[in-house]
N, C-alpha and C. Protein backbone atom coordinates (compact mmCIF):
# COMPACT_ATOMS: atom_id res chain seq x y z
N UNK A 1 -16.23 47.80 273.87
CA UNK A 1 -17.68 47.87 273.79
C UNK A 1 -18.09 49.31 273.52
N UNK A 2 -19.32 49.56 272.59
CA UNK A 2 -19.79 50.81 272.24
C UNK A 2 -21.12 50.76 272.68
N UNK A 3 -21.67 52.28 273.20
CA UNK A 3 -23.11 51.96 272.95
C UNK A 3 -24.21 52.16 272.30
N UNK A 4 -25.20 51.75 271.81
CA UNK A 4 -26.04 51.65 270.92
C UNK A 4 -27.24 52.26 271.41
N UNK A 5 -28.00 53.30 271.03
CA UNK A 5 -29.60 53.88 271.62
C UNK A 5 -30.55 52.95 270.35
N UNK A 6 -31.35 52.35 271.18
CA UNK A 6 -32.12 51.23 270.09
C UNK A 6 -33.60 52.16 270.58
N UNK A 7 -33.76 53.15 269.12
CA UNK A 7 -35.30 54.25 269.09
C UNK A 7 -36.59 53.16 268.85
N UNK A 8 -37.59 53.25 269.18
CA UNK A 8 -38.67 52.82 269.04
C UNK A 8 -40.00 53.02 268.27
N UNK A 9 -39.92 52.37 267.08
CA UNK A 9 -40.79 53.84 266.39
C UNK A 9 -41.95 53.11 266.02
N UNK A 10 -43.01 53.58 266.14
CA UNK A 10 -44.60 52.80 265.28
C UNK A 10 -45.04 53.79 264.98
N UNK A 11 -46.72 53.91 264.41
CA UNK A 11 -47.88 54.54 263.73
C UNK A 11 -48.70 54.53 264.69
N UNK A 12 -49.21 55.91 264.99
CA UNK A 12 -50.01 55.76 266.31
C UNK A 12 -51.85 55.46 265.36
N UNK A 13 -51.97 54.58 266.27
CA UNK A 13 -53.72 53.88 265.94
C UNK A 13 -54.89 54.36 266.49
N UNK A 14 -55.05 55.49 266.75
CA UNK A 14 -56.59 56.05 267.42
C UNK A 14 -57.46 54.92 267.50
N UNK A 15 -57.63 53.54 266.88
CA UNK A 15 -58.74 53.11 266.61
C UNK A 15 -58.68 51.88 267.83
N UNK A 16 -57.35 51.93 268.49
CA UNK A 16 -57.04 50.55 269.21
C UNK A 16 -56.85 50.79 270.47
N UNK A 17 -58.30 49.99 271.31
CA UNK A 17 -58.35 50.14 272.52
C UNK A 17 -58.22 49.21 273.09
N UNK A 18 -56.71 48.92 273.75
CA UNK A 18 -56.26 47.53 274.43
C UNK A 18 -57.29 47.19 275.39
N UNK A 19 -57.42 45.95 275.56
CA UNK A 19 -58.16 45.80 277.10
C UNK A 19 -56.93 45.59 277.94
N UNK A 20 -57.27 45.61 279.88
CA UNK A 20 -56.37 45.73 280.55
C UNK A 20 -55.56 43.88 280.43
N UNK A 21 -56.07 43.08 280.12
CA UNK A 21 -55.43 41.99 279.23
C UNK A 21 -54.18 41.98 278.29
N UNK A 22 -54.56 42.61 277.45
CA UNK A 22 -53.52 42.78 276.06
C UNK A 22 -52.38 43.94 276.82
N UNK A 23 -52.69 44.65 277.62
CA UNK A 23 -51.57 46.08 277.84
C UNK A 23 -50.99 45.20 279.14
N UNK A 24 -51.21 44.22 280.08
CA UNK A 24 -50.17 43.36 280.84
C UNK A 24 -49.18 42.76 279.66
N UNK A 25 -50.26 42.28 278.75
CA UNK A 25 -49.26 41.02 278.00
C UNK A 25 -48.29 41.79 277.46
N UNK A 26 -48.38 42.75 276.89
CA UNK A 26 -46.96 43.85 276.24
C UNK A 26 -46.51 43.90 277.23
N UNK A 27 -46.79 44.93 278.51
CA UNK A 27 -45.71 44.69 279.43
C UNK A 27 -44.72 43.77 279.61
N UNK A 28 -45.21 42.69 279.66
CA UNK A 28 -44.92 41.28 279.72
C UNK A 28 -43.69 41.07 278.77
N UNK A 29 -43.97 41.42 277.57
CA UNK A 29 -43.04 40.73 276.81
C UNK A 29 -41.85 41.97 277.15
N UNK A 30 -42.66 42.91 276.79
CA UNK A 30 -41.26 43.89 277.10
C UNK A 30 -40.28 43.44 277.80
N UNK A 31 -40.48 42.88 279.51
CA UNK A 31 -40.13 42.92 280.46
C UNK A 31 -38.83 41.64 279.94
N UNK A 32 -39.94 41.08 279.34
CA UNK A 32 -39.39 39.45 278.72
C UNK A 32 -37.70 40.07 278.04
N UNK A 33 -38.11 40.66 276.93
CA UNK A 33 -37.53 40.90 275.96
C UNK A 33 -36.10 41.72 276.70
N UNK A 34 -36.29 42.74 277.26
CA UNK A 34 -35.17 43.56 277.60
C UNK A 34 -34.57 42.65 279.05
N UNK A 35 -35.18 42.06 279.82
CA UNK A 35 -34.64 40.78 280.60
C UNK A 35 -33.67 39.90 280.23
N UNK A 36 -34.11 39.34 279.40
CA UNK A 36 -33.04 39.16 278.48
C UNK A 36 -31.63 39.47 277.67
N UNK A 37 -31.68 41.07 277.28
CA UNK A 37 -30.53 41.53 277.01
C UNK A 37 -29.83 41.96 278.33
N UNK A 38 -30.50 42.57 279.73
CA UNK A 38 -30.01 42.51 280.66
C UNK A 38 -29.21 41.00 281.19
N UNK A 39 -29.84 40.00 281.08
CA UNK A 39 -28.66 38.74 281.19
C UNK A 39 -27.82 38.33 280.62
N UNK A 40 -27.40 39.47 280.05
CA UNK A 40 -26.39 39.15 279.07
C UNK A 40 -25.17 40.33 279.79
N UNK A 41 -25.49 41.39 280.19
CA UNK A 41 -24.77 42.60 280.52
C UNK A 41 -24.84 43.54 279.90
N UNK A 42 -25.81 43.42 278.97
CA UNK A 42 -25.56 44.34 277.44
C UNK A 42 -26.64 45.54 277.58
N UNK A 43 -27.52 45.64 278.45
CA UNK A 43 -28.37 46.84 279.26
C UNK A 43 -28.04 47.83 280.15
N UNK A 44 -27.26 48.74 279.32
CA UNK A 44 -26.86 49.82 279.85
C UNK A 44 -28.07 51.08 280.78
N UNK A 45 -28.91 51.16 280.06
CA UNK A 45 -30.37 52.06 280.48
C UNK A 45 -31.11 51.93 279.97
N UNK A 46 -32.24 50.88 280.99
CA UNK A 46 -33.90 50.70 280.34
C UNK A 46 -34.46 51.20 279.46
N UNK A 47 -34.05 52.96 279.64
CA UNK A 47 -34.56 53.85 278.71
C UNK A 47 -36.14 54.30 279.20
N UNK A 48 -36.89 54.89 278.55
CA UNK A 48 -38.32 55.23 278.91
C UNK A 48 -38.82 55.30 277.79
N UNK A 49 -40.27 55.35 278.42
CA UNK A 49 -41.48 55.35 277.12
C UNK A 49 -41.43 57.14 276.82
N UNK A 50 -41.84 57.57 275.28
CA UNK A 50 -41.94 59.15 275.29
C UNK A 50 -43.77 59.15 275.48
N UNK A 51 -44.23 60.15 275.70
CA UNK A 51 -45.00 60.38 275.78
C UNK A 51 -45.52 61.16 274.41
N UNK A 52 -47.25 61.32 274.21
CA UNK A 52 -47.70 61.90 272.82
C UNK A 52 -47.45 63.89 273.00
N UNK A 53 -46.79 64.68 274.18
CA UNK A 53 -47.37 65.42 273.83
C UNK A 53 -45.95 65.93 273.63
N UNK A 54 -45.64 67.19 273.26
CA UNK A 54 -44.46 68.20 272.54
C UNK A 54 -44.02 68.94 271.68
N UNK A 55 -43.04 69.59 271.53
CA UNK A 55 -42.98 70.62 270.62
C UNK A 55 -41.58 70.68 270.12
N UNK A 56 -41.79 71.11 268.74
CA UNK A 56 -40.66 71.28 268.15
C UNK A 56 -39.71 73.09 268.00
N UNK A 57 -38.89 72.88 268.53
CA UNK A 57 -37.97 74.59 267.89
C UNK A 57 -37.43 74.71 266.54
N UNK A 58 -37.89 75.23 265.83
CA UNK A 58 -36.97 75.42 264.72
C UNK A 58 -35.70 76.40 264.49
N UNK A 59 -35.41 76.60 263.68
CA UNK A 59 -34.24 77.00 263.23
C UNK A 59 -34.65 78.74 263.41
N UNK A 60 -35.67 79.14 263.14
CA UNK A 60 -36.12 80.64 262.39
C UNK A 60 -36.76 80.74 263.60
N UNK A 61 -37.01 80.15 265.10
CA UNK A 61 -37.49 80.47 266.38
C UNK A 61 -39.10 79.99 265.94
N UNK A 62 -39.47 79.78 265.30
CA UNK A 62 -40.80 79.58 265.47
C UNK A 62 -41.18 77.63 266.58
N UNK A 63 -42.04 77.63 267.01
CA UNK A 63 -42.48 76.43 267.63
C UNK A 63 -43.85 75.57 267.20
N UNK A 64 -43.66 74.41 266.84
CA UNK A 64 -45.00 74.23 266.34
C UNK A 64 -45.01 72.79 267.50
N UNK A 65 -46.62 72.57 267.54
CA UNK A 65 -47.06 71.08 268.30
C UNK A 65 -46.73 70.09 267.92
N UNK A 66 -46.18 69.20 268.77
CA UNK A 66 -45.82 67.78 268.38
C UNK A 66 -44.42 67.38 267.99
N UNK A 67 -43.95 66.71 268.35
CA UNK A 67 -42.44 66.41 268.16
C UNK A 67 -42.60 66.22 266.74
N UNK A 68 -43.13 65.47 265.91
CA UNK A 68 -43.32 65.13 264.10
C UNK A 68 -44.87 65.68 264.22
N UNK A 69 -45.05 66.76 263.96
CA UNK A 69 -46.85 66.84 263.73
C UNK A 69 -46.99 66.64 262.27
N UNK A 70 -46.05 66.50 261.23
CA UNK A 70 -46.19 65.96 260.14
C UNK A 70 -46.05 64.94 259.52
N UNK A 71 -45.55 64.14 260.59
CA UNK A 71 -44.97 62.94 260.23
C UNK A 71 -46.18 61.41 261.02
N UNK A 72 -46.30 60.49 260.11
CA UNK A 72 -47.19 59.59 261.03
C UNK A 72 -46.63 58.62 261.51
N UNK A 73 -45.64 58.62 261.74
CA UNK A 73 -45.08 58.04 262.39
C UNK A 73 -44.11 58.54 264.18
N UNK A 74 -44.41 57.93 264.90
CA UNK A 74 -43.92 58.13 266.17
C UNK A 74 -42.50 57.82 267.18
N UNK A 75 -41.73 58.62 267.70
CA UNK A 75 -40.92 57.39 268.75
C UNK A 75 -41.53 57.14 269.74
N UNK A 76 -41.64 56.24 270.36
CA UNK A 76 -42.45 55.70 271.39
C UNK A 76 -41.47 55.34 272.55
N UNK A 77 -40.05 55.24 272.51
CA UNK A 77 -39.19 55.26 273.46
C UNK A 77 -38.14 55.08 273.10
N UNK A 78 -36.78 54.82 273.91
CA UNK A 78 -35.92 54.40 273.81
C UNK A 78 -34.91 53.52 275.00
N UNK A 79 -33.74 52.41 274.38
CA UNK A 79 -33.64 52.23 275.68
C UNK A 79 -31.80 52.39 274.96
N UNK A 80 -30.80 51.76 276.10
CA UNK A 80 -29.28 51.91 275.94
C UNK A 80 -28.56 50.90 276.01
N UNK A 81 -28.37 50.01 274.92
CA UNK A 81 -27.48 48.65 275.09
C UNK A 81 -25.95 48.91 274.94
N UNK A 82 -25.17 48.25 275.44
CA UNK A 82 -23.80 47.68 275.07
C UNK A 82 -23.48 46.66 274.41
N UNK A 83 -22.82 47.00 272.68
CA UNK A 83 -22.32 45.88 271.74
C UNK A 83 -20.83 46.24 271.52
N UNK A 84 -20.20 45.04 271.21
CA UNK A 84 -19.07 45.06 270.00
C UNK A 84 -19.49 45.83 268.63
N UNK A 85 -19.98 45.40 268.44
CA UNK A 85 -20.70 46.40 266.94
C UNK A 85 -21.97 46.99 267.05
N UNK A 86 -22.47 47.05 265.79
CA UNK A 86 -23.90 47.58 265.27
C UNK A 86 -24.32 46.88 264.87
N UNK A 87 -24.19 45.72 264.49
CA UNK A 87 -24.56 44.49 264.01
C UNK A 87 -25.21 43.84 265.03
N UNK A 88 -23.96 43.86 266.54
CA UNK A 88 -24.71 43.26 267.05
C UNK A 88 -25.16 43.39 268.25
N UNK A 89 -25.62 44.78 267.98
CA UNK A 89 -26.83 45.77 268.68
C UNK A 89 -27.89 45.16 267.82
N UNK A 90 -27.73 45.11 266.66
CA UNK A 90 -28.93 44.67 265.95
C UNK A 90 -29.65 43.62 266.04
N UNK A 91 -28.46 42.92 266.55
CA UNK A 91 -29.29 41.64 266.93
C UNK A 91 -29.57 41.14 268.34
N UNK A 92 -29.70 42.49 269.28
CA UNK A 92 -29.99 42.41 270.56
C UNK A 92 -31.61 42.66 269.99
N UNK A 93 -31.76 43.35 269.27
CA UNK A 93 -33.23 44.09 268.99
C UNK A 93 -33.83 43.10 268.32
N UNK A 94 -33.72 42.04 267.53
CA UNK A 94 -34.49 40.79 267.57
C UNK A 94 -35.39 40.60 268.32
N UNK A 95 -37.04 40.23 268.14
CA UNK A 95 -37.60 39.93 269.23
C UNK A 95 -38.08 41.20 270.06
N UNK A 96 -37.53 42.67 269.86
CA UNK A 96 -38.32 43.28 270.25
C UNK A 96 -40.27 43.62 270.05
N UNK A 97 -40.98 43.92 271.00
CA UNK A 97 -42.23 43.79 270.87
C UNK A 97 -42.52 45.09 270.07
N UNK A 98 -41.75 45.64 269.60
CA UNK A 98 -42.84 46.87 268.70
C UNK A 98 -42.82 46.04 267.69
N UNK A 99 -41.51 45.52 267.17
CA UNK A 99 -41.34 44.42 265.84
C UNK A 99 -42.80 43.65 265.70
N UNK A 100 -43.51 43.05 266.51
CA UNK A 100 -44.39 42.32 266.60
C UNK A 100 -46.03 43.35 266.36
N UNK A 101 -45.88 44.47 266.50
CA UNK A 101 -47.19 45.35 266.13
C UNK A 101 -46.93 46.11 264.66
N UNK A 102 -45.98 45.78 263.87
CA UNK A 102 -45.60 46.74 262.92
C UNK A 102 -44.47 47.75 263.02
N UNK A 103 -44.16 47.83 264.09
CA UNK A 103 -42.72 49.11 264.65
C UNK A 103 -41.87 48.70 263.91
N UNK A 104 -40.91 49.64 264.53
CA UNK A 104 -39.67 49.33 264.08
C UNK A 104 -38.66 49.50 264.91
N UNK A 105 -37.51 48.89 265.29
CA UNK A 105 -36.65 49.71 265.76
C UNK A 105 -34.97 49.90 265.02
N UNK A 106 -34.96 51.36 265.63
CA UNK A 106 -33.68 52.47 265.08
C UNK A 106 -32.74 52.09 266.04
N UNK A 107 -31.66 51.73 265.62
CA UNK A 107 -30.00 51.15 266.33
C UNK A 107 -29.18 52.55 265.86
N UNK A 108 -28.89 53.27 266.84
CA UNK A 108 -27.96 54.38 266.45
C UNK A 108 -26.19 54.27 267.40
N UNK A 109 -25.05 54.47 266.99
CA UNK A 109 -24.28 54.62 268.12
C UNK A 109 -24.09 55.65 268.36
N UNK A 110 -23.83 55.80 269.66
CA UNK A 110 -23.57 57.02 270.52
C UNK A 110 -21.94 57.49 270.15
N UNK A 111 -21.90 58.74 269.96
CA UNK A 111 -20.90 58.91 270.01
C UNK A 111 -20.05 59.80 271.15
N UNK A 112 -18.83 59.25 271.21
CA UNK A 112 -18.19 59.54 272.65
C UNK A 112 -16.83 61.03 272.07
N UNK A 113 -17.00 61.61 272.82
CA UNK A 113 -16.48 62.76 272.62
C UNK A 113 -15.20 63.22 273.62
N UNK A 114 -14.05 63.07 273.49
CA UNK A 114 -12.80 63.11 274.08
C UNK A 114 -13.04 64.55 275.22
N UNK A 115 -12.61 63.88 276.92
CA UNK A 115 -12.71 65.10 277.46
C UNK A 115 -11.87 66.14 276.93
N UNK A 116 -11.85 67.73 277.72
CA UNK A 116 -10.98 68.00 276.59
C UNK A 116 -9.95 68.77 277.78
């Protein structure tokens, strides 16, 4: 088994103000959704939500606002599954709820690095 960081990425919407209704029901599915790969064994770490605020270092020392302040697109979290492949990490992420607002999610493997 390898593990997989499944990134979370959408377009942030200034214009969309959940009511306290709609922000249970995401919870909800979330809870749904990664419940699920947890009954399987394949939920290594929940992971967390990122937050909007941060900064980037560059290369030449300078720092500018915002993890992508150029980019419109966001990560919004991440969490840590266990697959046989990447494939089928990929298809743990089926059914995730950003999928359902327009997101997307990023399947990366981790790579493991020999003590030394």
């Amino acid at each position: 088994m390898k593990n997989f960081m499944m990134l979370f990425h959408s377009e942030p919407n200034p214009d969309f103000n959940p009511t306290p209704e709609q922000i249970q029901n995401e919870i909800k599915a979330w809870q749904e959704w990664m419940g699920g790969i947890e009954a399987q064994g394949k939920l290594k770490n929940p992971g967390e939500a990122l937050g909007f605020e941060g900064k980037t270092m560059h290369t030449d020392g300078s720092i500018t606002d915002g993890p992508y302040a150029e980019v419109k697109e966001i990560v919004g979290g991440f969490m840590i599954v266990s697959a046989d492949s990447i494939e089928e990490a990929i298809q743990l992420s089926k059914g995730c709820p950003a999928l359902s607002s327009g997101g997307k999610v990023e399947v990366r493997d981790i790579m493991v690095f020999d003590e030394m």
